[in-house]
PDB file of N, CA and C in Angstrom:
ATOM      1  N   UNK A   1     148.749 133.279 139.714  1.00  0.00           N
ATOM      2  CA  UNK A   1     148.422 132.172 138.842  1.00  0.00           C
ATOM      3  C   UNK A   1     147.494 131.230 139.607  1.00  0.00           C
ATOM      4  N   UNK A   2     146.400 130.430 138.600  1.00  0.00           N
ATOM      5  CA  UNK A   2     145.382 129.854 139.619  1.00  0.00           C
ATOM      6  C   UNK A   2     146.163 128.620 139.798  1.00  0.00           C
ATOM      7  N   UNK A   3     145.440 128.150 140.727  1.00  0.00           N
ATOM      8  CA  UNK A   3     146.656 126.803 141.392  1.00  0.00           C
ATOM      9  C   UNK A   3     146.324 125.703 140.337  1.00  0.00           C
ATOM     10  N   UNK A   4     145.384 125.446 139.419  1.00  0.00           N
ATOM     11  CA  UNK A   4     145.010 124.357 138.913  1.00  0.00           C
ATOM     12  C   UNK A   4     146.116 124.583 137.289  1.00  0.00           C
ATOM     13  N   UNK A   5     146.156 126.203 136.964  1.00  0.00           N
ATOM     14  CA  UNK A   5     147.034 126.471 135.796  1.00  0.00           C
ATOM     15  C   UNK A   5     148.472 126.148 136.503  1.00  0.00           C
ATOM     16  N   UNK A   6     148.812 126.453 137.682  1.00  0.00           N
ATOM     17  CA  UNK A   6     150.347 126.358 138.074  1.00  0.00           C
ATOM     18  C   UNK A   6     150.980 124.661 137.785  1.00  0.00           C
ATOM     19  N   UNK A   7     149.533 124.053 138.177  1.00  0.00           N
ATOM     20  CA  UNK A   7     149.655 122.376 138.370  1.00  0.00           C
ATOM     21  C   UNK A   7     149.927 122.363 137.498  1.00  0.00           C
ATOM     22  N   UNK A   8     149.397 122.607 136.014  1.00  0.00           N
ATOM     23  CA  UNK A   8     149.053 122.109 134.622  1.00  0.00           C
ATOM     24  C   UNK A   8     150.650 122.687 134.143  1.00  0.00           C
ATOM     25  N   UNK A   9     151.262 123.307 134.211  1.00  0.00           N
ATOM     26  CA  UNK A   9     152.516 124.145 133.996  1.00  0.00           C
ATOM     27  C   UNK A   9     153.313 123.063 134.693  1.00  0.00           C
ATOM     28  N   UNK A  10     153.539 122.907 135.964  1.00  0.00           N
ATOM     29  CA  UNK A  10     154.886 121.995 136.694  1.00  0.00           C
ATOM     30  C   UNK A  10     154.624 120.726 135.695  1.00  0.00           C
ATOM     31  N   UNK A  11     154.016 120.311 135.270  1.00  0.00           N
ATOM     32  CA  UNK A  11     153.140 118.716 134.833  1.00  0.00           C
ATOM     33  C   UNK A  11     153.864 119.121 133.270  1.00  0.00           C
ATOM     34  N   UNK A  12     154.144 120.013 132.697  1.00  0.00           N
ATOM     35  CA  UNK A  12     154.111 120.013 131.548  1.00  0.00           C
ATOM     36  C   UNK A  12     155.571 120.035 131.421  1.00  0.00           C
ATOM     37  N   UNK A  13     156.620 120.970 132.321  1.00  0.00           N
ATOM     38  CA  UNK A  13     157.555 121.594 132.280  1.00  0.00           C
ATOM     39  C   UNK A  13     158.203 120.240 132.885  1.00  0.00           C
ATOM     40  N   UNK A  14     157.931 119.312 133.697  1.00  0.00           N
ATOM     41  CA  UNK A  14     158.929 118.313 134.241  1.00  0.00           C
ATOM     42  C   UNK A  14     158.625 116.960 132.924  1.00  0.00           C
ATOM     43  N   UNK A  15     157.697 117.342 132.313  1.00  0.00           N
ATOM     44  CA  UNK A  15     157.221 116.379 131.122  1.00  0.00           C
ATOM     45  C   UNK A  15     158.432 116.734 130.009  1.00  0.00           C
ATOM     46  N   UNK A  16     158.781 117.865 129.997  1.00  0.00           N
ATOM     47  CA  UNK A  16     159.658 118.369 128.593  1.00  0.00           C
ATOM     48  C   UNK A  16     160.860 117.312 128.401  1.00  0.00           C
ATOM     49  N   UNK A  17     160.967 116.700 127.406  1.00  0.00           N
ATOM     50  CA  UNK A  17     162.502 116.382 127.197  1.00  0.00           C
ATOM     51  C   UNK A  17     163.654 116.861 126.823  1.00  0.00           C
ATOM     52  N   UNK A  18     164.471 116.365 127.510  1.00  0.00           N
ATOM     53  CA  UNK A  18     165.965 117.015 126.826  1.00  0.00           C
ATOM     54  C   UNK A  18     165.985 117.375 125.162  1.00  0.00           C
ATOM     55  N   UNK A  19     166.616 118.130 125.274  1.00  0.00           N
ATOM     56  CA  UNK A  19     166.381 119.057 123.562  1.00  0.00           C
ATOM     57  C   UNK A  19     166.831 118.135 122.805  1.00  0.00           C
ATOM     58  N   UNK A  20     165.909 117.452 121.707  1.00  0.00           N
ATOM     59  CA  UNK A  20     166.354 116.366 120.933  1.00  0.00           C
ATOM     60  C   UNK A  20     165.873 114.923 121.214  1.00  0.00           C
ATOM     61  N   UNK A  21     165.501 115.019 122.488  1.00  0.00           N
ATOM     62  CA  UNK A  21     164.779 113.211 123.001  1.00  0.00           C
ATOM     63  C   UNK A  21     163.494 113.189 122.329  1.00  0.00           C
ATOM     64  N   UNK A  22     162.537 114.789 121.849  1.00  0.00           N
ATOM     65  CA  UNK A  22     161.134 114.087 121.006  1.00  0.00           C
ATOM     66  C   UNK A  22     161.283 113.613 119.830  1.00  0.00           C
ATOM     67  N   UNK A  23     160.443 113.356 119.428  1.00  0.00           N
ATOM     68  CA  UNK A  23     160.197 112.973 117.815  1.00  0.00           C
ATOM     69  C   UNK A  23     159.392 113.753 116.797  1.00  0.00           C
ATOM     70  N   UNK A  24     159.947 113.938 116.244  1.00  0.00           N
ATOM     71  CA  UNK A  24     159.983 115.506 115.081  1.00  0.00           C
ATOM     72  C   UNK A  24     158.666 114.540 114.298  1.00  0.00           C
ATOM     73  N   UNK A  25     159.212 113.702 113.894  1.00  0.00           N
ATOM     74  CA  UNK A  25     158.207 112.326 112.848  1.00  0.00           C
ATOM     75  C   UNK A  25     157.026 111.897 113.409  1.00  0.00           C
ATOM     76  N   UNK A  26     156.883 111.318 114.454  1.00  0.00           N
ATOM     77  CA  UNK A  26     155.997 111.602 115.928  1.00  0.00           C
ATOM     78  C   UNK A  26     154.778 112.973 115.366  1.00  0.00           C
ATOM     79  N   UNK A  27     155.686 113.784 115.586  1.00  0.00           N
ATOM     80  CA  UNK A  27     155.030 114.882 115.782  1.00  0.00           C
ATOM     81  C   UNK A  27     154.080 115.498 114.536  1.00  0.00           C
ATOM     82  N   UNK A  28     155.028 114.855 113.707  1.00  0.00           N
ATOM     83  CA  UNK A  28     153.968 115.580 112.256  1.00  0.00           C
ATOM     84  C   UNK A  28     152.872 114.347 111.892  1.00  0.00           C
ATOM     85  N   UNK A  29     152.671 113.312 112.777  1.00  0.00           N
ATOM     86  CA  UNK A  29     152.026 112.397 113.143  1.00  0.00           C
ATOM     87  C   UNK A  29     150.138 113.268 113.357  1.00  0.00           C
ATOM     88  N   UNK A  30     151.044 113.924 114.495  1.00  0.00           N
ATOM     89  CA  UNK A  30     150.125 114.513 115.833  1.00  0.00           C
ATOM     90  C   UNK A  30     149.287 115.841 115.358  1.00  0.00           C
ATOM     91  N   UNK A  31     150.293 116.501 114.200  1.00  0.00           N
ATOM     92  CA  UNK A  31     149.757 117.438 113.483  1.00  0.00           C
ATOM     93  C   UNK A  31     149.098 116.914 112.781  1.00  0.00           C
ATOM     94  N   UNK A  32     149.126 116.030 111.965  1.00  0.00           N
ATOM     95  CA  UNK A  32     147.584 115.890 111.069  1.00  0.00           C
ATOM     96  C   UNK A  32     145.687 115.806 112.569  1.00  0.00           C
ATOM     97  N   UNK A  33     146.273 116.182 113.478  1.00  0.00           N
ATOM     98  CA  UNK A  33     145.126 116.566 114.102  1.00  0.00           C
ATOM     99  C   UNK A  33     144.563 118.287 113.830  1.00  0.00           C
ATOM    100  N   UNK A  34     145.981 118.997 113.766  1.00  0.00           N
ATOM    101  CA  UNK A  34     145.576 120.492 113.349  1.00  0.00           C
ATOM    102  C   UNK A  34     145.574 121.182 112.393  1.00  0.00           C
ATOM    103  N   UNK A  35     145.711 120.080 111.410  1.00  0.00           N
ATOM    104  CA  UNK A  35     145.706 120.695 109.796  1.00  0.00           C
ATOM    105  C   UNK A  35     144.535 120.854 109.235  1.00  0.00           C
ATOM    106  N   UNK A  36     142.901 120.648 110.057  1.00  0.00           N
ATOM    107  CA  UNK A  36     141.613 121.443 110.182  1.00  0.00           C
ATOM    108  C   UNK A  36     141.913 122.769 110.031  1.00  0.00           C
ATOM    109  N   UNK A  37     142.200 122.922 110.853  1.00  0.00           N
ATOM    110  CA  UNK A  37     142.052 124.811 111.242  1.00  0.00           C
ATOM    111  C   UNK A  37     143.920 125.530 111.245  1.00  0.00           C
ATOM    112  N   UNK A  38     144.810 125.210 110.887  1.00  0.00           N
ATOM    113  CA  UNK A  38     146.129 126.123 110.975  1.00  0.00           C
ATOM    114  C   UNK A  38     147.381 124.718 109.720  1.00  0.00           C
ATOM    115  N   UNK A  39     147.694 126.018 108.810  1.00  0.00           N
ATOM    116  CA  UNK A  39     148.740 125.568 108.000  1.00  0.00           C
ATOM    117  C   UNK A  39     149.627 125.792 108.575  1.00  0.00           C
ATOM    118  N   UNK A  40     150.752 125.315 107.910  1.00  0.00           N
ATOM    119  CA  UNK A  40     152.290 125.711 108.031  1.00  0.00           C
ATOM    120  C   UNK A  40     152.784 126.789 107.232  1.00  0.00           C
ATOM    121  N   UNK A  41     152.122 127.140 106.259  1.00  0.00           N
ATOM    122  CA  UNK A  41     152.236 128.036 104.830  1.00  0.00           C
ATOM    123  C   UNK A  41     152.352 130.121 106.038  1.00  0.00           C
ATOM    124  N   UNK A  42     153.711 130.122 105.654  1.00  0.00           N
ATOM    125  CA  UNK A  42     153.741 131.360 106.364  1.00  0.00           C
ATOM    126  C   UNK A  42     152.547 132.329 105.834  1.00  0.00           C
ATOM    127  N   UNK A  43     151.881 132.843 106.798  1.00  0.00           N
ATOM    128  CA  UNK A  43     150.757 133.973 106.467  1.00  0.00           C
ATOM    129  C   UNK A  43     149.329 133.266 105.687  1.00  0.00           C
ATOM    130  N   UNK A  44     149.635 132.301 105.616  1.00  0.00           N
ATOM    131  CA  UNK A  44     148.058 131.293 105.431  1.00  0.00           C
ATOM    132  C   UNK A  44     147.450 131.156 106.599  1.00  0.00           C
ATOM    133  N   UNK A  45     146.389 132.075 106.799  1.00  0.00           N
ATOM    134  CA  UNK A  45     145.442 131.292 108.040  1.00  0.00           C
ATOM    135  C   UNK A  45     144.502 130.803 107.924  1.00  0.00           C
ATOM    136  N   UNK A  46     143.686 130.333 108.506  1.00  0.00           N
ATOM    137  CA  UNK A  46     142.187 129.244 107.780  1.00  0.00           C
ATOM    138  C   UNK A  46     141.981 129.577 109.273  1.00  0.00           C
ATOM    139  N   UNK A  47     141.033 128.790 109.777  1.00  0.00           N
ATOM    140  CA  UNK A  47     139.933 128.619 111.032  1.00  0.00           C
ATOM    141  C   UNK A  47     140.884 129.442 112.225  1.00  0.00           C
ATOM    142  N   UNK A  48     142.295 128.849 112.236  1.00  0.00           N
ATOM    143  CA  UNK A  48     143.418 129.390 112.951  1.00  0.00           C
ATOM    144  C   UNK A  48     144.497 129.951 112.412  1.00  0.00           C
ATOM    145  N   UNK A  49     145.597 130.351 113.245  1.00  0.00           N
ATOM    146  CA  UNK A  49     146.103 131.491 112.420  1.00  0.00           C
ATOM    147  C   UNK A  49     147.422 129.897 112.016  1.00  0.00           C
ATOM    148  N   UNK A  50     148.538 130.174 111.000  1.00  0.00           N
ATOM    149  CA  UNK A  50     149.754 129.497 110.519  1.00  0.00           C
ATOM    150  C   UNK A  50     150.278 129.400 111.806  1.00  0.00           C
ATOM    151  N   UNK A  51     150.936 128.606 111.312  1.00  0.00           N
ATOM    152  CA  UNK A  51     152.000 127.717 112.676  1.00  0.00           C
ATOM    153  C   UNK A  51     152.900 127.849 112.421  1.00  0.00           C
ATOM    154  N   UNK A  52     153.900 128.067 110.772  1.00  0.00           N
ATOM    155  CA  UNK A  52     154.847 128.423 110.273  1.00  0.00           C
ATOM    156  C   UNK A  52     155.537 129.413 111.558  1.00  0.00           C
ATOM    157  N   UNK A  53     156.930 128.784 112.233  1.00  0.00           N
ATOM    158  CA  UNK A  53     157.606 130.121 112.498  1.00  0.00           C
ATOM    159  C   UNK A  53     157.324 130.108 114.039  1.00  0.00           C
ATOM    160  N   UNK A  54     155.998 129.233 114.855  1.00  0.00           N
ATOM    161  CA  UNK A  54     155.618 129.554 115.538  1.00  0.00           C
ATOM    162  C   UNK A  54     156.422 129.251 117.180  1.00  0.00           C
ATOM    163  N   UNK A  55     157.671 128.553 117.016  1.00  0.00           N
ATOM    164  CA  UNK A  55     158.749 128.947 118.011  1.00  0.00           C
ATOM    165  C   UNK A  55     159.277 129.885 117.788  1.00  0.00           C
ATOM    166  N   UNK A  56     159.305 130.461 119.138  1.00  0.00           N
ATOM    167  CA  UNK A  56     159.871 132.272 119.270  1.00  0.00           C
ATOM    168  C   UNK A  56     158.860 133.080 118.941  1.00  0.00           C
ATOM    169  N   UNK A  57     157.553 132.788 118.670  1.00  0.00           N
ATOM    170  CA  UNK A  57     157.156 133.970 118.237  1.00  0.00           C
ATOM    171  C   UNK A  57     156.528 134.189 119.459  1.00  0.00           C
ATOM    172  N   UNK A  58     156.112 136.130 119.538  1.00  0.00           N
ATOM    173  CA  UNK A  58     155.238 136.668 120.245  1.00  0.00           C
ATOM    174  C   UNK A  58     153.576 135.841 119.700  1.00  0.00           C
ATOM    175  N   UNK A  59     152.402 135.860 120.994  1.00  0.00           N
ATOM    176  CA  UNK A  59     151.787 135.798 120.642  1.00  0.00           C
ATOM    177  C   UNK A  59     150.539 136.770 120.679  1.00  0.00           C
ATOM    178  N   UNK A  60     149.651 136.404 119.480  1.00  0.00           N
ATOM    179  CA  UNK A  60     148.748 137.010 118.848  1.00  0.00           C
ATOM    180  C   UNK A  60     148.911 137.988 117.690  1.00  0.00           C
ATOM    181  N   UNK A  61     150.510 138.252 117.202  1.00  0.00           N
ATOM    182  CA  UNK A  61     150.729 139.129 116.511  1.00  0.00           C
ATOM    183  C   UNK A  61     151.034 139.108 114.813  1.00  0.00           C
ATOM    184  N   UNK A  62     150.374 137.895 114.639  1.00  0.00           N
ATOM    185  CA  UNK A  62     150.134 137.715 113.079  1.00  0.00           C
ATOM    186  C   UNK A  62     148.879 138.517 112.550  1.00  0.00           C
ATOM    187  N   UNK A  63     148.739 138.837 111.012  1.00  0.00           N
ATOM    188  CA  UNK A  63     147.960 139.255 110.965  1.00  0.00           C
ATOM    189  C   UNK A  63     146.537 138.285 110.572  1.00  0.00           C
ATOM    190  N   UNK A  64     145.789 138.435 112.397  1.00  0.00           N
ATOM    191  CA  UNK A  64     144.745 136.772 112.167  1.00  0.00           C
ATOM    192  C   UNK A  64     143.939 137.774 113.193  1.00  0.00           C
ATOM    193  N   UNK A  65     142.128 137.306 112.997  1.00  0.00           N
ATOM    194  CA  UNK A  65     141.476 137.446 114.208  1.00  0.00           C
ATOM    195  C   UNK A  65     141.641 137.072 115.424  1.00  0.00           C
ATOM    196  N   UNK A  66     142.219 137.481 116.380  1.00  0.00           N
ATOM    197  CA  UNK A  66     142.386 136.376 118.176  1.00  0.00           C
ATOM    198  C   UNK A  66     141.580 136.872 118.319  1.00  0.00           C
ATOM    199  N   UNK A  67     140.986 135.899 119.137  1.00  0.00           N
ATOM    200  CA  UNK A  67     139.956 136.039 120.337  1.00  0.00           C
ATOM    201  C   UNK A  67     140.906 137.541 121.215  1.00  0.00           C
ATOM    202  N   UNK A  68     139.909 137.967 121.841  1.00  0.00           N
ATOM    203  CA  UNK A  68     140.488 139.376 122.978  1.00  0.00           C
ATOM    204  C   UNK A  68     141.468 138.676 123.664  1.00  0.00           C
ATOM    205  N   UNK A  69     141.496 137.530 124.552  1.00  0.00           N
ATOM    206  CA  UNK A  69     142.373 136.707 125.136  1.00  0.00           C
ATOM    207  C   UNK A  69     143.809 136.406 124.544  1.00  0.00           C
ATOM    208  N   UNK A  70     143.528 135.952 123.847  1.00  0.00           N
ATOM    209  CA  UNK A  70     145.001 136.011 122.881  1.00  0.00           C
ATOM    210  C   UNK A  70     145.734 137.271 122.346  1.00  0.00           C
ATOM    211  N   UNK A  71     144.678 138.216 122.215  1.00  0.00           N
ATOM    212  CA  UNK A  71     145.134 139.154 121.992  1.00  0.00           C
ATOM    213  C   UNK A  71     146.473 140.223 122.569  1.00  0.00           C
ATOM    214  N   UNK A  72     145.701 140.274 123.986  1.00  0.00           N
ATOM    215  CA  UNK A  72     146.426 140.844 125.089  1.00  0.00           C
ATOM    216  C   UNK A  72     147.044 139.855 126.024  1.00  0.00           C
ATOM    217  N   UNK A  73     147.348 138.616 125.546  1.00  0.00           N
ATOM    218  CA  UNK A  73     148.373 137.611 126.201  1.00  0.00           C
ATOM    219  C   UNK A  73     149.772 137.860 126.579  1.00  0.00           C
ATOM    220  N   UNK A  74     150.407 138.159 125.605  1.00  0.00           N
ATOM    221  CA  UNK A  74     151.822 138.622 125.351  1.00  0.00           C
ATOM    222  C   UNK A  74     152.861 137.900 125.987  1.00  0.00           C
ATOM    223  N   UNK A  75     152.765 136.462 125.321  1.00  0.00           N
ATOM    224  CA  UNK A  75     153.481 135.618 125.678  1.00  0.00           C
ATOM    225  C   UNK A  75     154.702 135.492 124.277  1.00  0.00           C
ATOM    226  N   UNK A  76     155.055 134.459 124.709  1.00  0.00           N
ATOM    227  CA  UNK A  76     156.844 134.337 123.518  1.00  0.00           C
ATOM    228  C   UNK A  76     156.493 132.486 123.573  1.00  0.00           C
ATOM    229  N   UNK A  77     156.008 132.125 122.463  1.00  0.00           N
ATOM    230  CA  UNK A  77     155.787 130.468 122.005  1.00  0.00           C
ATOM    231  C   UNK A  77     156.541 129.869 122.222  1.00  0.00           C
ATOM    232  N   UNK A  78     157.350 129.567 123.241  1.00  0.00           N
ATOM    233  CA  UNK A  78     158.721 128.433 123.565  1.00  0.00           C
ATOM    234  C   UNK A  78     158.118 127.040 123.635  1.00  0.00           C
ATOM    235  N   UNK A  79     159.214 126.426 124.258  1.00  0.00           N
ATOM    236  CA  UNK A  79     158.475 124.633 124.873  1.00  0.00           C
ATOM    237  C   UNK A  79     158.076 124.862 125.777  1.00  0.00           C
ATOM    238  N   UNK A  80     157.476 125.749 126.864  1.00  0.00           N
ATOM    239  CA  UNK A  80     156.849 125.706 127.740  1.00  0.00           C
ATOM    240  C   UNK A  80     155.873 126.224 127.852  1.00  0.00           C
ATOM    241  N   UNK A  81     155.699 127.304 127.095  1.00  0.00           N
ATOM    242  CA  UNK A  81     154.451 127.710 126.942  1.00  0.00           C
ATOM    243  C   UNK A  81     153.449 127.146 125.974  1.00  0.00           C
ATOM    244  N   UNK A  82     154.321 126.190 125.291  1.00  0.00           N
ATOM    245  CA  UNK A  82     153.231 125.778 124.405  1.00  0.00           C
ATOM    246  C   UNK A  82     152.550 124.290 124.658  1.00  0.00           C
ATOM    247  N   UNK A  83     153.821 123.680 125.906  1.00  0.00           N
ATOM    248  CA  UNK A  83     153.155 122.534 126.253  1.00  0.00           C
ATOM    249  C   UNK A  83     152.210 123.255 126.945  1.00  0.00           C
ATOM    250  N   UNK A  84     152.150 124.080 128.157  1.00  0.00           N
ATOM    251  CA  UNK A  84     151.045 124.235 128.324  1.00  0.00           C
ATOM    252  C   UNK A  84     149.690 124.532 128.001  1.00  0.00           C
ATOM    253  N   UNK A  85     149.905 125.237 126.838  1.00  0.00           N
ATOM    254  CA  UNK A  85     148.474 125.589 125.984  1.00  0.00           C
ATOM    255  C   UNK A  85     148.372 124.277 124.963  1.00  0.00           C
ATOM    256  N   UNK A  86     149.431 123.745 124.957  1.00  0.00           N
ATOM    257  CA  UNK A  86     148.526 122.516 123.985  1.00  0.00           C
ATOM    258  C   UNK A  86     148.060 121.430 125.241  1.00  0.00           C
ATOM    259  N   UNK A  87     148.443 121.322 125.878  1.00  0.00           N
ATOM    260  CA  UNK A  87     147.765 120.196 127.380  1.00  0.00           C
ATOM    261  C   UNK A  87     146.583 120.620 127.680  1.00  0.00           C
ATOM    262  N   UNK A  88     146.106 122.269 127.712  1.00  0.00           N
ATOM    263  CA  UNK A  88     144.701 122.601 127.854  1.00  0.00           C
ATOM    264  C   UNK A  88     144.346 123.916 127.559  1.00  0.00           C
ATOM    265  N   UNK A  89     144.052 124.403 126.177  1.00  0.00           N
ATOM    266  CA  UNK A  89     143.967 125.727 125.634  1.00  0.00           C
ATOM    267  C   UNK A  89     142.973 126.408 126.692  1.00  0.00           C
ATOM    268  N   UNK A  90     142.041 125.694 126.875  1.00  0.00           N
ATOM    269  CA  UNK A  90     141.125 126.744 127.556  1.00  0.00           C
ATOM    270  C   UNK A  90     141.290 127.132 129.200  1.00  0.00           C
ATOM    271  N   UNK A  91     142.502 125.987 129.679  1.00  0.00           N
ATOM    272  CA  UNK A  91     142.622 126.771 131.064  1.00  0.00           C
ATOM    273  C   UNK A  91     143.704 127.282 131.368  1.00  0.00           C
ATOM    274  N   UNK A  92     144.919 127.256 130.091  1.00  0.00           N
ATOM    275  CA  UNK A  92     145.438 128.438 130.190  1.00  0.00           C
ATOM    276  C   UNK A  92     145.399 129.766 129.812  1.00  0.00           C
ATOM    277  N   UNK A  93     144.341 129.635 128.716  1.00  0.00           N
ATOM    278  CA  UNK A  93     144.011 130.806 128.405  1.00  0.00           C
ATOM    279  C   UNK A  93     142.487 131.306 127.803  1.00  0.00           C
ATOM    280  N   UNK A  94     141.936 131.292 129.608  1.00  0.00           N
ATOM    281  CA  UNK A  94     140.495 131.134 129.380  1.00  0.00           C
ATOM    282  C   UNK A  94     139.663 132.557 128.072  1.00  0.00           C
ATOM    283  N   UNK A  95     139.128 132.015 127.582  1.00  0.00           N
ATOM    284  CA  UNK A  95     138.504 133.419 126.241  1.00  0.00           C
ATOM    285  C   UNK A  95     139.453 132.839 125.284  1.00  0.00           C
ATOM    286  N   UNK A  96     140.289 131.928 124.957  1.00  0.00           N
ATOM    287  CA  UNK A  96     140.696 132.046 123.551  1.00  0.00           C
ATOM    288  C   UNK A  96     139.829 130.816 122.473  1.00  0.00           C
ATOM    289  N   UNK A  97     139.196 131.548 120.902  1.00  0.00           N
ATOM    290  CA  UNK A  97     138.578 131.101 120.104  1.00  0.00           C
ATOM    291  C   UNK A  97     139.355 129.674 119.585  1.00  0.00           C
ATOM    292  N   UNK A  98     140.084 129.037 120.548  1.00  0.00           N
ATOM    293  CA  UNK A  98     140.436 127.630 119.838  1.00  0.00           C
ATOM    294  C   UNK A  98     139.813 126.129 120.733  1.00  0.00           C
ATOM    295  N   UNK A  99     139.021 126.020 119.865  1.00  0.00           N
ATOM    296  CA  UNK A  99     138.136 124.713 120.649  1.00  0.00           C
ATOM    297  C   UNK A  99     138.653 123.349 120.764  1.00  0.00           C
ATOM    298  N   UNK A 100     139.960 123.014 120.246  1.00  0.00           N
ATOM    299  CA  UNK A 100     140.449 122.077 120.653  1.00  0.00           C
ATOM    300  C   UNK A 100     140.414 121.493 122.417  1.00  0.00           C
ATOM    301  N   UNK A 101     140.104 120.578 122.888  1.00  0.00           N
ATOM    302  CA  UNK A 101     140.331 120.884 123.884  1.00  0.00           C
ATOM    303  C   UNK A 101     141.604 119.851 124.565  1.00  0.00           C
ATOM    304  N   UNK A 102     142.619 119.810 124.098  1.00  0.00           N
ATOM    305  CA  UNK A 102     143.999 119.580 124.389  1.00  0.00           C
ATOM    306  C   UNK A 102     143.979 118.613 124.116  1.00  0.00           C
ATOM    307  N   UNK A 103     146.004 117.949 124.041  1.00  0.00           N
ATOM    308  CA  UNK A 103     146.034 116.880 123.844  1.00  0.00           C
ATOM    309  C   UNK A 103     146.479 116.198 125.488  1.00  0.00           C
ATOM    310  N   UNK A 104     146.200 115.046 125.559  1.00  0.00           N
ATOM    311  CA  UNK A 104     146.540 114.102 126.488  1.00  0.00           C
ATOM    312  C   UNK A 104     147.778 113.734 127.355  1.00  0.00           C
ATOM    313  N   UNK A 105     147.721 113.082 126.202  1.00  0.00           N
ATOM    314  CA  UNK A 105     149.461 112.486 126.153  1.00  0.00           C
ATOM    315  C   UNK A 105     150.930 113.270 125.873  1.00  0.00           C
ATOM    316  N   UNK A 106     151.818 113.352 127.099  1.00  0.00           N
ATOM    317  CA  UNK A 106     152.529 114.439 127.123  1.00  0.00           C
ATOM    318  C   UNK A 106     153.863 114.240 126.280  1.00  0.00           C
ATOM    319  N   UNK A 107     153.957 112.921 125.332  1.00  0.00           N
ATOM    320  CA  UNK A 107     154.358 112.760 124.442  1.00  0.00           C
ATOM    321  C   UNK A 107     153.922 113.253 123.340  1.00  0.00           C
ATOM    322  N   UNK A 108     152.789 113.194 122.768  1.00  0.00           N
ATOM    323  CA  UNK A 108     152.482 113.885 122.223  1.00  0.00           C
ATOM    324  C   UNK A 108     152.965 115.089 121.641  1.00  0.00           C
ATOM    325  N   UNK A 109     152.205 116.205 123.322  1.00  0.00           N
ATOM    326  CA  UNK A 109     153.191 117.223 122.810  1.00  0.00           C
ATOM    327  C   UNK A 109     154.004 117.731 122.692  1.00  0.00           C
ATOM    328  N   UNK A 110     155.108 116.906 123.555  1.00  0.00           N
ATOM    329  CA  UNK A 110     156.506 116.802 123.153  1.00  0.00           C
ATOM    330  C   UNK A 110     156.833 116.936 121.416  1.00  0.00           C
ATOM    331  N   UNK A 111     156.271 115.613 121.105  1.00  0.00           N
ATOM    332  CA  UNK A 111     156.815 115.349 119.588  1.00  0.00           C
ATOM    333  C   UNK A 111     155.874 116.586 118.859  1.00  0.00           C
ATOM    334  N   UNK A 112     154.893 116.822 119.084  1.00  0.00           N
ATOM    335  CA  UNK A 112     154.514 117.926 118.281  1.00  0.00           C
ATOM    336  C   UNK A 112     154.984 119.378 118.391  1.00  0.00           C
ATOM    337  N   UNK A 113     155.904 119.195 119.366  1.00  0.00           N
ATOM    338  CA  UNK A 113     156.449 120.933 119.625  1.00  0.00           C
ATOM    339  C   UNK A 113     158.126 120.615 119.162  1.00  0.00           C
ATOM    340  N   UNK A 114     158.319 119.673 118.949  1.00  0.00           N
ATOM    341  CA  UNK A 114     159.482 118.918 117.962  1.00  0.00           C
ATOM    342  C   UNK A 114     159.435 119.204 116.698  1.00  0.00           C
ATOM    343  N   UNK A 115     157.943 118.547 116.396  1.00  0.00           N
ATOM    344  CA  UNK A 115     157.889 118.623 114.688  1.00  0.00           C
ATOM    345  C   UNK A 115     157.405 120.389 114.376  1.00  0.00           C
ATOM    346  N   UNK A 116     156.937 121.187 115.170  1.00  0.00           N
ATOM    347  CA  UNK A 116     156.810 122.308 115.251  1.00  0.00           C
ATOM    348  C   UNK A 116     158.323 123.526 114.990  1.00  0.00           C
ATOM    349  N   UNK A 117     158.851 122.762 115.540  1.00  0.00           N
ATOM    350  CA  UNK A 117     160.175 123.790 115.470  1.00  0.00           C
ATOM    351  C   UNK A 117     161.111 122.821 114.189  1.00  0.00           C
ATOM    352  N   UNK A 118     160.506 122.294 113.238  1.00  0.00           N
ATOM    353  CA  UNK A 118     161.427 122.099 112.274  1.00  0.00           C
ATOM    354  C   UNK A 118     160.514 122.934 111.565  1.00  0.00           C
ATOM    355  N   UNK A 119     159.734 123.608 111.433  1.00  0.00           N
ATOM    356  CA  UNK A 119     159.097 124.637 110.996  1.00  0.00           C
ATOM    357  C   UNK A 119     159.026 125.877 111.209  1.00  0.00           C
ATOM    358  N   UNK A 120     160.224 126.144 111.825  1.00  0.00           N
ATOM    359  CA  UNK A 120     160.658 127.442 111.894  1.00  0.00           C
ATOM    360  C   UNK A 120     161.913 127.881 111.482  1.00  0.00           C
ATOM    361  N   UNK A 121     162.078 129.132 110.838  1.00  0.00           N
ATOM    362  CA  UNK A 121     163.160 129.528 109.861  1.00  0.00           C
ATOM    363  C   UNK A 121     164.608 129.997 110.707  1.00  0.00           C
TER     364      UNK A 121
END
């Protein structure tokens, strides 16, 4: 792992709160930033693929274009992997087609990986 992704990982993972300290409300705040490009609507994709569901899931395995990068990732969407790809999509996972280029504030994505998993079944 490159040392600058390992940084970005410890930074994210000592950022996490106890299960229940984010804000779910917060978070669907934070999502009207990604309701451009990815619904919640299971199997609706637009610019990006649905978000519906998207704790626990494997990734890249909806049926959506990934970038090659995403493709052959083969990660599992928890709170840690996703703070890290939402803190900086492109340096954890350099080649993937999502141009966001992260959020900031590690509240943020706290509360958005909060309001994320009330969206899963």
């Amino acid at each position: 792992m490159h040392a600058s992704r390992a940084a970005a990982l410890l930074i994210c993972l000592l950022a996490l709160p106890a299960k229940g300290a984010a804000d779910a409300q917060a978070g669907e705040a934070v999502f009207a930033r990604c309701k451009a490009c990815h619904s919640l609507e299971p199997g609706k994709h637009m610019t990006g693929p649905s978000l519906f569901g998207i704790i626990g899931a494997p990734s890249g395995q909806a049926d959506f274009a990934y970038s090659p990068a995403m493709a052959r990732a083969n990660l599992i969407w928890d709170r840690s992997t996703l703070a890290e790809f939402l803190l900086n999509p492109n340096t954890m996972m350099p080649g993937t087609k999502m141009a966001f280029p992260g959020l900031r504030k590690l509240s943020q994505i706290n509360d958005l990986i909060a309001f994320l998993a009330t969206q899963t079944p």
